[in-house]
C-alpha atoms as a PDB file:
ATOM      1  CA  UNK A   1     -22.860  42.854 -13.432  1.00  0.00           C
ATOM      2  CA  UNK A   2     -19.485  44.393 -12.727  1.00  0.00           C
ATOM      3  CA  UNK A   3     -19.386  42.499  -9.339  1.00  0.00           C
ATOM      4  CA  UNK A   4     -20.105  39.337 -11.217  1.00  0.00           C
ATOM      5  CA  UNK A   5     -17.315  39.824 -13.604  1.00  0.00           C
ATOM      6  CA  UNK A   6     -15.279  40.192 -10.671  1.00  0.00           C
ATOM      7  CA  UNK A   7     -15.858  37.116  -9.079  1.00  0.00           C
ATOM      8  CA  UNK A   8     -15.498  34.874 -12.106  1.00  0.00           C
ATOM      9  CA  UNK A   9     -12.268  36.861 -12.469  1.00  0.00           C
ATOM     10  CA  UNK A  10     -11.410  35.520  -9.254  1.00  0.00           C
ATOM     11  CA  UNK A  11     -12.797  31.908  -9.517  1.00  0.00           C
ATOM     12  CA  UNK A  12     -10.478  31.857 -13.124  1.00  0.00           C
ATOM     13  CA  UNK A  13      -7.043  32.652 -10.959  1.00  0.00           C
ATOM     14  CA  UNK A  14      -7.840  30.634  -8.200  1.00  0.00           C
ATOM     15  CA  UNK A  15      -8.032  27.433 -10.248  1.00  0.00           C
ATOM     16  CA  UNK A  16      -5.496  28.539 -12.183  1.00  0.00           C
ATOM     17  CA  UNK A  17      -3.120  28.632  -9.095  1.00  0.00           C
ATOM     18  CA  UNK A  18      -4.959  25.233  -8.117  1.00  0.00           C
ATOM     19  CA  UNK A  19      -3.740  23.645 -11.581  1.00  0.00           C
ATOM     20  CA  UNK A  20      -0.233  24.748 -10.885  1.00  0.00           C
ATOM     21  CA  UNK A  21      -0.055  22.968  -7.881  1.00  0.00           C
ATOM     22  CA  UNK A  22      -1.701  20.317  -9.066  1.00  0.00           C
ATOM     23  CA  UNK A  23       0.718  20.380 -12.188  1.00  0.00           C
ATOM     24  CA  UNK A  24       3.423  19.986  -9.656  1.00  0.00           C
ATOM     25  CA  UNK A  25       2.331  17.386  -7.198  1.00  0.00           C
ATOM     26  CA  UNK A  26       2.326  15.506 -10.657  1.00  0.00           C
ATOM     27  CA  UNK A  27       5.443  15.761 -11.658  1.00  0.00           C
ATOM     28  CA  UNK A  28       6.759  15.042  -8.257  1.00  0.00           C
ATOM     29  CA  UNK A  29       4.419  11.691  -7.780  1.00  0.00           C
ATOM     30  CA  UNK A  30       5.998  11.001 -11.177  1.00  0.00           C
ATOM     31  CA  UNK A  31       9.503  11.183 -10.139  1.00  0.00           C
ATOM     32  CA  UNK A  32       9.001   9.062  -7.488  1.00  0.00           C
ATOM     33  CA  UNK A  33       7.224   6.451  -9.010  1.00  0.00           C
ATOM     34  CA  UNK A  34      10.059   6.191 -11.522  1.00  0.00           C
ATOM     35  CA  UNK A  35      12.241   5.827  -8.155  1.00  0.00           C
ATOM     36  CA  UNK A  36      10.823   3.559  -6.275  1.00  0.00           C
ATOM     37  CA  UNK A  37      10.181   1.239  -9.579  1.00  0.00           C
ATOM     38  CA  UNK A  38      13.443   0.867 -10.082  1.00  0.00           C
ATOM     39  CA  UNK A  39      14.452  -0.018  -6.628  1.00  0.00           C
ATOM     40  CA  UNK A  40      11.319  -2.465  -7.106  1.00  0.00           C
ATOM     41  CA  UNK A  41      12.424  -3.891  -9.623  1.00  0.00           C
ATOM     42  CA  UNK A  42      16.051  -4.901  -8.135  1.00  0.00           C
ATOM     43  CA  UNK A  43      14.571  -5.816  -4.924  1.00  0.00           C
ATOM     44  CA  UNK A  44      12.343  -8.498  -5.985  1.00  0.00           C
ATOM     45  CA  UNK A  45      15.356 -10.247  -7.916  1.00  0.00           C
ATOM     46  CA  UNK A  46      16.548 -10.992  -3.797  1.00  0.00           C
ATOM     47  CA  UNK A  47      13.518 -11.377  -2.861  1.00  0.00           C
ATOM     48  CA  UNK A  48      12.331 -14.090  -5.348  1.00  0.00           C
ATOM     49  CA  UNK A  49      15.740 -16.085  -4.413  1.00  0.00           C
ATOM     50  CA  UNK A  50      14.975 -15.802  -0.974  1.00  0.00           C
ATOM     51  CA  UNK A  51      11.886 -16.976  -1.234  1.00  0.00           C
ATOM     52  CA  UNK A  52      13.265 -20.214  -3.650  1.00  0.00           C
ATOM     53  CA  UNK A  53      15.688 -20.675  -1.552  1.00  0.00           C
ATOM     54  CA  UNK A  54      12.884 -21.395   1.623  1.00  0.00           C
ATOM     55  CA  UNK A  55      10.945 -23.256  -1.079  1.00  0.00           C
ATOM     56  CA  UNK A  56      13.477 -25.885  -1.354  1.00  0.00           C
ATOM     57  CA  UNK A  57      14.128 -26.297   1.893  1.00  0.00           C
ATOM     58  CA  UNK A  58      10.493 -26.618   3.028  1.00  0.00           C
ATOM     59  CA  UNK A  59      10.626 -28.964   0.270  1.00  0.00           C
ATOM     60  CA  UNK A  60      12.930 -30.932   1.267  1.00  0.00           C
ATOM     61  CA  UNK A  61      11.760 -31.196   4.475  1.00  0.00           C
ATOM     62  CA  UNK A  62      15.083 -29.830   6.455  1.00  0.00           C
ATOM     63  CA  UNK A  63      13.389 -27.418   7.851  1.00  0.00           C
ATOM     64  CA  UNK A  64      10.768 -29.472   9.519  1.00  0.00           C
ATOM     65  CA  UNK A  65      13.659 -31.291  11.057  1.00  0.00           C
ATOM     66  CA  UNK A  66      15.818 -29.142  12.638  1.00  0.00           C
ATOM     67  CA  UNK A  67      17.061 -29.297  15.866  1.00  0.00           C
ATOM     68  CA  UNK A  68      19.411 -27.527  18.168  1.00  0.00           C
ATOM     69  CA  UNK A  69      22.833 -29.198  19.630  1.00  0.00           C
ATOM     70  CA  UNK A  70      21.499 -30.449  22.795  1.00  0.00           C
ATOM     71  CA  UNK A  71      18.832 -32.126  20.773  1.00  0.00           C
ATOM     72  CA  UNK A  72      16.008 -29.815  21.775  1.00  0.00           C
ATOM     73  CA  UNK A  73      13.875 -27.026  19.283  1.00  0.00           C
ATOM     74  CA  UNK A  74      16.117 -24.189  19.468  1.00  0.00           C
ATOM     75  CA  UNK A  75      14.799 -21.017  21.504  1.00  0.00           C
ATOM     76  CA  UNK A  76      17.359 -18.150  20.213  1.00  0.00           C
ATOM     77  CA  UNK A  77      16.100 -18.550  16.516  1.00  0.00           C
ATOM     78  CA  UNK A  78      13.019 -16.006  16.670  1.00  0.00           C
ATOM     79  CA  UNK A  79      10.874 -19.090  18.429  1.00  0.00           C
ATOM     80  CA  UNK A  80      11.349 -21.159  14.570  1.00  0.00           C
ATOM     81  CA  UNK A  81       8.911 -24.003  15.905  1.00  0.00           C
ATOM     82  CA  UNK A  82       5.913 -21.459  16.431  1.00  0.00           C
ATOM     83  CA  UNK A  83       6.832 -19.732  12.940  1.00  0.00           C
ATOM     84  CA  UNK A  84       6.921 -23.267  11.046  1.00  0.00           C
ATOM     85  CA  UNK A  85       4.282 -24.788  12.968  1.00  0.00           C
ATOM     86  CA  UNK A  86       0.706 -24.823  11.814  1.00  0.00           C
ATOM     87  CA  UNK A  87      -1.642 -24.368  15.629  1.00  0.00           C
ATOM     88  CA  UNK A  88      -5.250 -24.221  15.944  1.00  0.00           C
ATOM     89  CA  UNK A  89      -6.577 -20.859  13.994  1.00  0.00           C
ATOM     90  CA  UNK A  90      -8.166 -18.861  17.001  1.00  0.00           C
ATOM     91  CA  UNK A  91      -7.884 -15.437  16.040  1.00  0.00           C
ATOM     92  CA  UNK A  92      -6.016 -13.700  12.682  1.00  0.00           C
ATOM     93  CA  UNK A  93      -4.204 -11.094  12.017  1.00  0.00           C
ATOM     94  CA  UNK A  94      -4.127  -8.288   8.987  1.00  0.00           C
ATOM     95  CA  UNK A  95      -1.469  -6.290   8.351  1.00  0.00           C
ATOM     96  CA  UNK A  96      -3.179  -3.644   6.137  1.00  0.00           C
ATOM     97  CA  UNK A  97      -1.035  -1.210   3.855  1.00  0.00           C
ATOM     98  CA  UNK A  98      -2.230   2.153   3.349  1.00  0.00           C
ATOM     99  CA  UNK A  99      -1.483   5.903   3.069  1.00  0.00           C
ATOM    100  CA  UNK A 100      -0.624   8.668   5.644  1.00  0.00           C
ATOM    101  CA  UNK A 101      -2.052  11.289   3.361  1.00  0.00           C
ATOM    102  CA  UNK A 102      -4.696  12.126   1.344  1.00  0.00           C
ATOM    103  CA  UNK A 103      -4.579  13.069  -2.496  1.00  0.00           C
ATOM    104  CA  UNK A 104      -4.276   9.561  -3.511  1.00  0.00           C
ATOM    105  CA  UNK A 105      -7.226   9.006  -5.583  1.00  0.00           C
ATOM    106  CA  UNK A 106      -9.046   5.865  -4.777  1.00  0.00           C
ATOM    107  CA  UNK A 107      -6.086   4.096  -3.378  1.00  0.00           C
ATOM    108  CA  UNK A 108      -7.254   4.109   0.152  1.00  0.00           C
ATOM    109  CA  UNK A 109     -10.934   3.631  -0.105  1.00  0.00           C
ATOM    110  CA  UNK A 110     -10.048   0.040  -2.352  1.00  0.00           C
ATOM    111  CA  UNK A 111      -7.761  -1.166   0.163  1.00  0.00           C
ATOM    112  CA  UNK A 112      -9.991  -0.656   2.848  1.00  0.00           C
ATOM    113  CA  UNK A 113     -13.136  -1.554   0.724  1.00  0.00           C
ATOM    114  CA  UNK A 114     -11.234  -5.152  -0.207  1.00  0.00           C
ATOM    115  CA  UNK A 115     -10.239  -5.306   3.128  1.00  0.00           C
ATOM    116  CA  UNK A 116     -13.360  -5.137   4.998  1.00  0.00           C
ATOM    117  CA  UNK A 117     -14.745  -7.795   2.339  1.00  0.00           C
ATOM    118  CA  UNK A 118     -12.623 -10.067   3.346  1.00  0.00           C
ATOM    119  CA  UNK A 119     -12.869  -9.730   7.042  1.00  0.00           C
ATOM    120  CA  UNK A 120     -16.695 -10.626   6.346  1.00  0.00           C
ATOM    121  CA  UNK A 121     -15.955 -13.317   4.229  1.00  0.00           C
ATOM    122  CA  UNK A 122     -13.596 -14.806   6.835  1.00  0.00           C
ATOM    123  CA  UNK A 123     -15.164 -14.010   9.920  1.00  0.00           C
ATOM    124  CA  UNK A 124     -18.758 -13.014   8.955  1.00  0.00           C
ATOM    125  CA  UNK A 125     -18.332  -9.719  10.995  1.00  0.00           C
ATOM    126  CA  UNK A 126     -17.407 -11.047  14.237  1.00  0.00           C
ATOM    127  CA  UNK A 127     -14.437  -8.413  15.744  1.00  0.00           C
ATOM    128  CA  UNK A 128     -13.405 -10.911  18.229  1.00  0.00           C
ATOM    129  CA  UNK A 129     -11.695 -13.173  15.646  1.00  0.00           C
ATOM    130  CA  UNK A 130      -9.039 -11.108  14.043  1.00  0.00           C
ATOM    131  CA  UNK A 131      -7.021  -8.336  14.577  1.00  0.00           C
ATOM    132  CA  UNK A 132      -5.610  -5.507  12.499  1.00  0.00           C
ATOM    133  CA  UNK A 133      -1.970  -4.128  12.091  1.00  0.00           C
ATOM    134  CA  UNK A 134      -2.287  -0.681  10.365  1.00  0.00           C
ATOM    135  CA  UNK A 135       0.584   0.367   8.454  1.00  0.00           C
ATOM    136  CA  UNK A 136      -0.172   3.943   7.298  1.00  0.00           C
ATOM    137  CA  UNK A 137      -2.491   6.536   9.078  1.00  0.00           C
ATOM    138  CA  UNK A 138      -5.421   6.366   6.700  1.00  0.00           C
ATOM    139  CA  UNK A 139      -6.157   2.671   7.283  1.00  0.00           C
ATOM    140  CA  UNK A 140      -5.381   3.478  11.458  1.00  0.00           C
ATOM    141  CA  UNK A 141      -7.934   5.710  11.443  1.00  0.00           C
ATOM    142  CA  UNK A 142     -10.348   3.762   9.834  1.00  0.00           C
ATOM    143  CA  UNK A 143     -10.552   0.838  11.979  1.00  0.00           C
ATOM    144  CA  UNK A 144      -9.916   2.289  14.854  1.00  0.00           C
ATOM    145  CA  UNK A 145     -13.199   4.623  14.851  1.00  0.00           C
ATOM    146  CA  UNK A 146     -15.255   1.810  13.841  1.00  0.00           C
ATOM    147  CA  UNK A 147     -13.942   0.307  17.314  1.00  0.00           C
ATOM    148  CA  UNK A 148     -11.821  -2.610  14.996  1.00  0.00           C
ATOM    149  CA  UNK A 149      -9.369  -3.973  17.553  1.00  0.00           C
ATOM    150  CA  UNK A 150      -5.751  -2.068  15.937  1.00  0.00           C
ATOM    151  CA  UNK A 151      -2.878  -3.850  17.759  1.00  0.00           C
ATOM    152  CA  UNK A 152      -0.264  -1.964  16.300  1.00  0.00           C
ATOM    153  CA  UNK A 153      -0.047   0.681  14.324  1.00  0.00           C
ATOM    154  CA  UNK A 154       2.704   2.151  11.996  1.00  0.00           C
ATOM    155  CA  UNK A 155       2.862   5.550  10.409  1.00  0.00           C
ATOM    156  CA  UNK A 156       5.322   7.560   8.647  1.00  0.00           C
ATOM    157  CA  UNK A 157       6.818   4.903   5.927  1.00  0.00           C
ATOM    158  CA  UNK A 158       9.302   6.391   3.954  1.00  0.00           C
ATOM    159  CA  UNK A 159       8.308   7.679  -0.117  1.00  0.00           C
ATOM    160  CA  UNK A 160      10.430   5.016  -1.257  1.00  0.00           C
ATOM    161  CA  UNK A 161      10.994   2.665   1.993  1.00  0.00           C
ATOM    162  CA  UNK A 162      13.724   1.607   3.611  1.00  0.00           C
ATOM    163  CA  UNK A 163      14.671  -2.059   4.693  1.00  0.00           C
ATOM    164  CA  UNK A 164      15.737  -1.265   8.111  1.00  0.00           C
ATOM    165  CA  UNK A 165      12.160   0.782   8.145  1.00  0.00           C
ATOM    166  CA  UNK A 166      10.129  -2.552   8.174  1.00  0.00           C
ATOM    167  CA  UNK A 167      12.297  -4.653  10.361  1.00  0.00           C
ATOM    168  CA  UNK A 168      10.366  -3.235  13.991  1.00  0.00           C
ATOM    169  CA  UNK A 169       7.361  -3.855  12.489  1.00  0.00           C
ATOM    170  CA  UNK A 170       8.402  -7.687  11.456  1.00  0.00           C
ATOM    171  CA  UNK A 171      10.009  -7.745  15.132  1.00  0.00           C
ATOM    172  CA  UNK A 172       6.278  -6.831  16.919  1.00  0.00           C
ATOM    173  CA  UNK A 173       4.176  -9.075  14.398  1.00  0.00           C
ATOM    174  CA  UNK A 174       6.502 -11.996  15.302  1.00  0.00           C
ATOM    175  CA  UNK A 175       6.528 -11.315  18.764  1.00  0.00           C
ATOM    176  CA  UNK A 176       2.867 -10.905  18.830  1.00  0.00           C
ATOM    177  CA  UNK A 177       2.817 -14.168  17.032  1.00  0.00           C
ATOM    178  CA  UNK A 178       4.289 -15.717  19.767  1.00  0.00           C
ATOM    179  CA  UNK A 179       2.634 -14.863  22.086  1.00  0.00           C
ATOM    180  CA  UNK A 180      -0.601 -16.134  21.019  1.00  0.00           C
ATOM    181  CA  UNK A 181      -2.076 -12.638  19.940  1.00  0.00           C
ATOM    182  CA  UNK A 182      -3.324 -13.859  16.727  1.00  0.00           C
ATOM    183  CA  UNK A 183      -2.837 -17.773  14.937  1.00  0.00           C
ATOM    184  CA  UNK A 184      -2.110 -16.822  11.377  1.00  0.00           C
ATOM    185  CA  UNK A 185      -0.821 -13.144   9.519  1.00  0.00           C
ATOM    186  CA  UNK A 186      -1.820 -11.934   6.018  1.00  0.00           C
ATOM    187  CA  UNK A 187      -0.481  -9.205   4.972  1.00  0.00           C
ATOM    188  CA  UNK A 188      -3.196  -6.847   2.496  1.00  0.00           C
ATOM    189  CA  UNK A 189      -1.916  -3.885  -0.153  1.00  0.00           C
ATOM    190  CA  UNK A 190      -2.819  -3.221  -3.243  1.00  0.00           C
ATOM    191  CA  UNK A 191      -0.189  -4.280  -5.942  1.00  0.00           C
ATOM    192  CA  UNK A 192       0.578  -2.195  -8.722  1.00  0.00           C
ATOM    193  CA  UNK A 193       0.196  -3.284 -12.241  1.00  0.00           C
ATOM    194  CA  UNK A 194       0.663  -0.182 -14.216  1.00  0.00           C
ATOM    195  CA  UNK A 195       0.177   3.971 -13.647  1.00  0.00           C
ATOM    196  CA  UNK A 196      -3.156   3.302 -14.005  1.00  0.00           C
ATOM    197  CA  UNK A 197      -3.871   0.045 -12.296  1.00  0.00           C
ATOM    198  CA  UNK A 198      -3.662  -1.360  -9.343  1.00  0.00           C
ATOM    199  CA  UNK A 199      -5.038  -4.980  -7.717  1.00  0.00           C
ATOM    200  CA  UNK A 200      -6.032  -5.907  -3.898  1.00  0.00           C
ATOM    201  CA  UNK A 201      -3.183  -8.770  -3.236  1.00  0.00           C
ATOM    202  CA  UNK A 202      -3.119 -10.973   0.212  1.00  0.00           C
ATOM    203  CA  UNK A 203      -0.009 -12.672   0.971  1.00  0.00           C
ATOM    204  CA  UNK A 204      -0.021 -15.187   3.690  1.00  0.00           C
ATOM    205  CA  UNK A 205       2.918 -14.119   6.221  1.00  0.00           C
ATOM    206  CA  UNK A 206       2.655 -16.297   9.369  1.00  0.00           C
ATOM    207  CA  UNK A 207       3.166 -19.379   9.801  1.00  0.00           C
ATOM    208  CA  UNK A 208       5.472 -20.159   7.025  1.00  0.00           C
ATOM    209  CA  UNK A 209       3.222 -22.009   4.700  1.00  0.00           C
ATOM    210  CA  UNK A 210       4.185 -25.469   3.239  1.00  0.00           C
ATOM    211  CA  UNK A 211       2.615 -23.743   0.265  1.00  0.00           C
ATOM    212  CA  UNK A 212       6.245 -22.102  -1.033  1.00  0.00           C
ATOM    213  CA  UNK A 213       7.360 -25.594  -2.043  1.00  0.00           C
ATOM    214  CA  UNK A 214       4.371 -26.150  -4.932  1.00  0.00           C
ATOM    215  CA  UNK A 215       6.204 -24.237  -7.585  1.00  0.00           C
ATOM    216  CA  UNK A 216       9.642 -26.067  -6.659  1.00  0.00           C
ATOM    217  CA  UNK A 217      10.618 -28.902  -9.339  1.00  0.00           C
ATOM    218  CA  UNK A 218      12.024 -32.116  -7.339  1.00  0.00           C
ATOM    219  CA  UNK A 219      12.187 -34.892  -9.357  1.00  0.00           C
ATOM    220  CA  UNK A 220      12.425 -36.991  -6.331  1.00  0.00           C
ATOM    221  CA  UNK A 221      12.453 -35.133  -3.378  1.00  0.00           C
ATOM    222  CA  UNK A 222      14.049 -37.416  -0.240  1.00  0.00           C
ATOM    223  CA  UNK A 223      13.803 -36.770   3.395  1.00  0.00           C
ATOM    224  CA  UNK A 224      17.243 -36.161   3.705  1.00  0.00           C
ATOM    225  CA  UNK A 225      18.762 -34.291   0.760  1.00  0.00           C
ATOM    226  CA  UNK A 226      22.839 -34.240   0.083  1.00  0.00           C
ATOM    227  CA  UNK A 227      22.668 -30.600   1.504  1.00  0.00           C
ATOM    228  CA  UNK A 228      25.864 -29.145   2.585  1.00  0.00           C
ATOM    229  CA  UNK A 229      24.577 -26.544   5.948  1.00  0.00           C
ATOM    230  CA  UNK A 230      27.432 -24.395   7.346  1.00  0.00           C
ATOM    231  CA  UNK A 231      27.605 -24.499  10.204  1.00  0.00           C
ATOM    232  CA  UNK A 232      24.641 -25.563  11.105  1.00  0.00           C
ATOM    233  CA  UNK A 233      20.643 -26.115  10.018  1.00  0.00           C
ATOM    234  CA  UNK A 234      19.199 -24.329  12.774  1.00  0.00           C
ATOM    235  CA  UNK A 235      22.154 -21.255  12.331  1.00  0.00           C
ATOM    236  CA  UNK A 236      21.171 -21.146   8.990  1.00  0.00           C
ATOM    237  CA  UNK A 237      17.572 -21.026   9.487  1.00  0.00           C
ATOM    238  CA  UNK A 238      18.438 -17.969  12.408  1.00  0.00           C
ATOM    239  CA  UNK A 239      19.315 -15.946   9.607  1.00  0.00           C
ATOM    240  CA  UNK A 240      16.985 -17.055   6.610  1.00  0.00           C
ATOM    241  CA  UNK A 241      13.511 -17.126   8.157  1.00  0.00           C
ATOM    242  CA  UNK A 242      14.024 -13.476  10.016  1.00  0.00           C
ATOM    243  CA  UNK A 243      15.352 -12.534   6.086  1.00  0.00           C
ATOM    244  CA  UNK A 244      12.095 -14.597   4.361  1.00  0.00           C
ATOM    245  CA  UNK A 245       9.719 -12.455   6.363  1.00  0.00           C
ATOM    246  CA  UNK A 246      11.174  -9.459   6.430  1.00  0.00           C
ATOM    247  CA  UNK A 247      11.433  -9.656   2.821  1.00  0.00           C
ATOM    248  CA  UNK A 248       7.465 -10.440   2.493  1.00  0.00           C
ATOM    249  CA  UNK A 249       6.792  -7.274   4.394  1.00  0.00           C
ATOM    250  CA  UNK A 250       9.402  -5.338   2.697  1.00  0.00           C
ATOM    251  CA  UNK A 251       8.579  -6.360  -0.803  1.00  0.00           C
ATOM    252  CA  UNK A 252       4.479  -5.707   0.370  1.00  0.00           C
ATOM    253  CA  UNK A 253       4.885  -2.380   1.475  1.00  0.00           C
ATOM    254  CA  UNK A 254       7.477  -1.593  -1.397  1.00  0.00           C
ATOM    255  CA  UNK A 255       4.831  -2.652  -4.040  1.00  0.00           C
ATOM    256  CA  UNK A 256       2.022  -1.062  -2.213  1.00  0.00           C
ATOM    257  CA  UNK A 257       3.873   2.811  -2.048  1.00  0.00           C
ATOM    258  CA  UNK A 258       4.627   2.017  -5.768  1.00  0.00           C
ATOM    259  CA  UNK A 259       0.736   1.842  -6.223  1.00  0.00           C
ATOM    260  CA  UNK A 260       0.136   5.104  -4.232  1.00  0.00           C
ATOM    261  CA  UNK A 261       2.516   7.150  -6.071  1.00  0.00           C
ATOM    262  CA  UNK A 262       1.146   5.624  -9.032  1.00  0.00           C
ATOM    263  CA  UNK A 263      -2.636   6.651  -7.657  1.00  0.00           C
ATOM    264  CA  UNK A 264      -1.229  10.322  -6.784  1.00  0.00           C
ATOM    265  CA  UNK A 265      -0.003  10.981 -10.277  1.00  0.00           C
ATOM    266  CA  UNK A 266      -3.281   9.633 -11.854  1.00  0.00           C
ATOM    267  CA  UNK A 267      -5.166  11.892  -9.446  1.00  0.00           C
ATOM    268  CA  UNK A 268      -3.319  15.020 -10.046  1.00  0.00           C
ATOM    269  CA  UNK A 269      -3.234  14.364 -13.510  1.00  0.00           C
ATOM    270  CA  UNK A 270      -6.939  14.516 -13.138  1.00  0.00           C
ATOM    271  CA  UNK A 271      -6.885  17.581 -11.429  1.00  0.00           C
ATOM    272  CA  UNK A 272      -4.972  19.672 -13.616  1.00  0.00           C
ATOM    273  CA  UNK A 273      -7.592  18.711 -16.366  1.00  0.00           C
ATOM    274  CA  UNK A 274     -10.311  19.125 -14.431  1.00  0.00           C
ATOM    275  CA  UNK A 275      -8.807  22.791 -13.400  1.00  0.00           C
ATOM    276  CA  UNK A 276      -7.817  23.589 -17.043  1.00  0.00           C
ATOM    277  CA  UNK A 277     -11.495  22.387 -18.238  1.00  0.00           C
ATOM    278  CA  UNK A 278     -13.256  24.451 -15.535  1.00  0.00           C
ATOM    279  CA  UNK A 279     -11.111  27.073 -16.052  1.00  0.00           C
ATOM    280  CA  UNK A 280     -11.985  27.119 -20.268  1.00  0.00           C
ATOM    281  CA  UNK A 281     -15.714  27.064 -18.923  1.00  0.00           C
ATOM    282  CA  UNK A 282     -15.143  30.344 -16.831  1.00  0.00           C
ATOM    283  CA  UNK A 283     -13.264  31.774 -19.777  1.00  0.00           C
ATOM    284  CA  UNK A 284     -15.984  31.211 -22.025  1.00  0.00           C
ATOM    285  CA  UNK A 285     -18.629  32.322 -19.045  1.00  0.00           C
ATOM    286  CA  UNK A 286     -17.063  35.806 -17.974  1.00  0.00           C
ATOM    287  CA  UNK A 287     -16.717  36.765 -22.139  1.00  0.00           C
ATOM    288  CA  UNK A 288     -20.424  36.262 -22.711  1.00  0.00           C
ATOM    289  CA  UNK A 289     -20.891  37.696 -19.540  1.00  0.00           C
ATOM    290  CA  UNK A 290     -18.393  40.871 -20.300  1.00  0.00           C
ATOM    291  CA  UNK A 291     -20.147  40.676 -24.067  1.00  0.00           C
ATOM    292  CA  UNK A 292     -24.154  41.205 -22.496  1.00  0.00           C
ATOM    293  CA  UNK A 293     -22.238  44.275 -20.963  1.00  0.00           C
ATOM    294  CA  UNK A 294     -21.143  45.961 -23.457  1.00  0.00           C
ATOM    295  CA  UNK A 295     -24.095  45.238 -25.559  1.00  0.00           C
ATOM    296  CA  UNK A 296     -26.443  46.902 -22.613  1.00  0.00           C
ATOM    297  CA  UNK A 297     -23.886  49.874 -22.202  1.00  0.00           C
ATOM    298  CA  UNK A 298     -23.841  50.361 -25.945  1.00  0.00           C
ATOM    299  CA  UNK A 299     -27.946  50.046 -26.126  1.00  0.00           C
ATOM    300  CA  UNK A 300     -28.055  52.503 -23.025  1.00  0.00           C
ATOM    301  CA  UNK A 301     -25.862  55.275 -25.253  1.00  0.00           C
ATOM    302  CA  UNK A 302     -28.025  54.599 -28.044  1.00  0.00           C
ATOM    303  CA  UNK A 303     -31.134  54.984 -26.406  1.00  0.00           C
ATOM    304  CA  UNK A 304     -29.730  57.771 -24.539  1.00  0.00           C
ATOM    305  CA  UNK A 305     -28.894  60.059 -28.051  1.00  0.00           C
ATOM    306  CA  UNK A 306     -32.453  59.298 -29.175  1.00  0.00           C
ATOM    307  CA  UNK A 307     -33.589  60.844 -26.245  1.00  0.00           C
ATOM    308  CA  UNK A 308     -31.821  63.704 -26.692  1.00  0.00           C
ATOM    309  CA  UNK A 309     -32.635  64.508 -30.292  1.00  0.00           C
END
């Protein structure tokens, strides 16, 4: 019995040393999230210009018209007519957003869960029509030992992310995009709602989709706009598209770490209550335990005495 009490004794300050760490992975998922929402929240004021700003001028149709000096598609402006230009879909790329680490609740296994959903949707299964680019280890992992063709992979984002972080990344998908590697790129993360909640969210990356323009309000929309481009469409559109997607990716990965923080929290939170409930169930175990004791030594005395007389 005494070696019994022990090891309940032991269980009880083990979990209670658990629950403090828990307790304190909490509070630092907490601060954080509270972080990285506010740089969130400023970010996607510039992002949601940016991505106006493209919507008017796919809606105007500039963009679809540009051409370089000598009258020829320019080739120093990140190959524009292959990023504008819808092409024959052959093969697709993911970009899928995930964790490095563990700890994160369910945050990883939804992403992937989604994510493998929609591959069989798309492609019913068949490997040979898409590809994956893995940003965070987790998701790496994954595909990669279930022999899913991983043709880049990116680890080690930042707990609240960096622009110039993202802009390799952006660099390689384009460049892969290019050069025929895959047709089309989504990019796949969940988006958080609230501490609690979080939603599997697509966004279509590559090639810039005519799409952007539905939400823009032209009451008549000509071919040739009074526009006033300094010093040049095809200058201009060097440094907005390169901005556009980077801002995509950015804004992806910025909303999916808000998520995971978000998913840490909630699990630690759990943890800690889980660790203070288990540890009120060992509490109440080791004094019935200690009390059946003490009854059986004080029964032993007793029966001891009437022995004796």
């Amino acid at each position: 019995m005494a070696e019994s009490l022990m090891d309940i004794k032991r269980r009880i300050a083990s979990t209670k040393k658990t629950g403090q760490i828990t307790n304190a992975m909490q509070m630092v998922s907490g601060a954080k999230l509270t972080q990285i929402e506010k740089k969130s929240n400023a970010y996607q004021l510039y992002e949601q210009k940016l991505q106006d700003t493209m919507g008017h001028l796919v809606a105007s149709k500039i963009i679809s018209q540009y051409k370089s000096t000598d009258g020829e598609q320019s080739q120093d402006v990140m190959s524009l007519d292959h990023l504008l230009k819808n092409r024959p879909i052959k093969k697709t790329g993911y970009i899928v957003v995930t964790s490095d680490r563990g700890l994160v609740g369910s945050y990883n296994s939804t992403i992937i869960k989604a994510t493998m959903d929609l591959l069989e949707k798309n492609h019913q299964g068949d490997k040979s029509k898409f590809t994956i680019i893995a940003v965070g280890g987790t998701g790496a992992d994954f595909f990669k030992k279930r022999g899913y063709n991983v043709a880049y992979e990116y680890r080690g984002v930042e707990d609240v992310p960096k622009f110039l972080t993202i802009q390799k990344l952006v660099k390689t998908c384009v460049e892969m995009f290019d050069a025929g590697v895959f047709d089309q790129l989504y990019i796949c993360h969940n988006h958080h709602v609230n501490s609690l909640t979080s939603t599997f969210k697509v966004n279509e990356l590559l090639p810039i989709s005519r799409d952007i323009a539905d939400d823009i309000n032209f009451d008549n929309i000509e071919d040739n706009p009074n526009y006033i481009i300094d010093p040049s469409v095809e200058v201009v559109l060097q440094k907005l598209v390169p901005q556009y997607i980077e801002s995509i990716v950015f804004g992806s990965i910025m909303d999916a770490k808000t998520a995971e923080h978000a998913a840490s929290m909630s699990a630690m939170r759990t943890a800690t209550d889980n660790a203070d409930d288990l540890i009120a169930s060992l509490s109440l175990k080791y004094n019935r335990a200690r009390q059946e004791q003490i009854t059986t030594e004080i029964t032993e005395i007793i029966g001891g005495a009437s022995a004796l007389e």
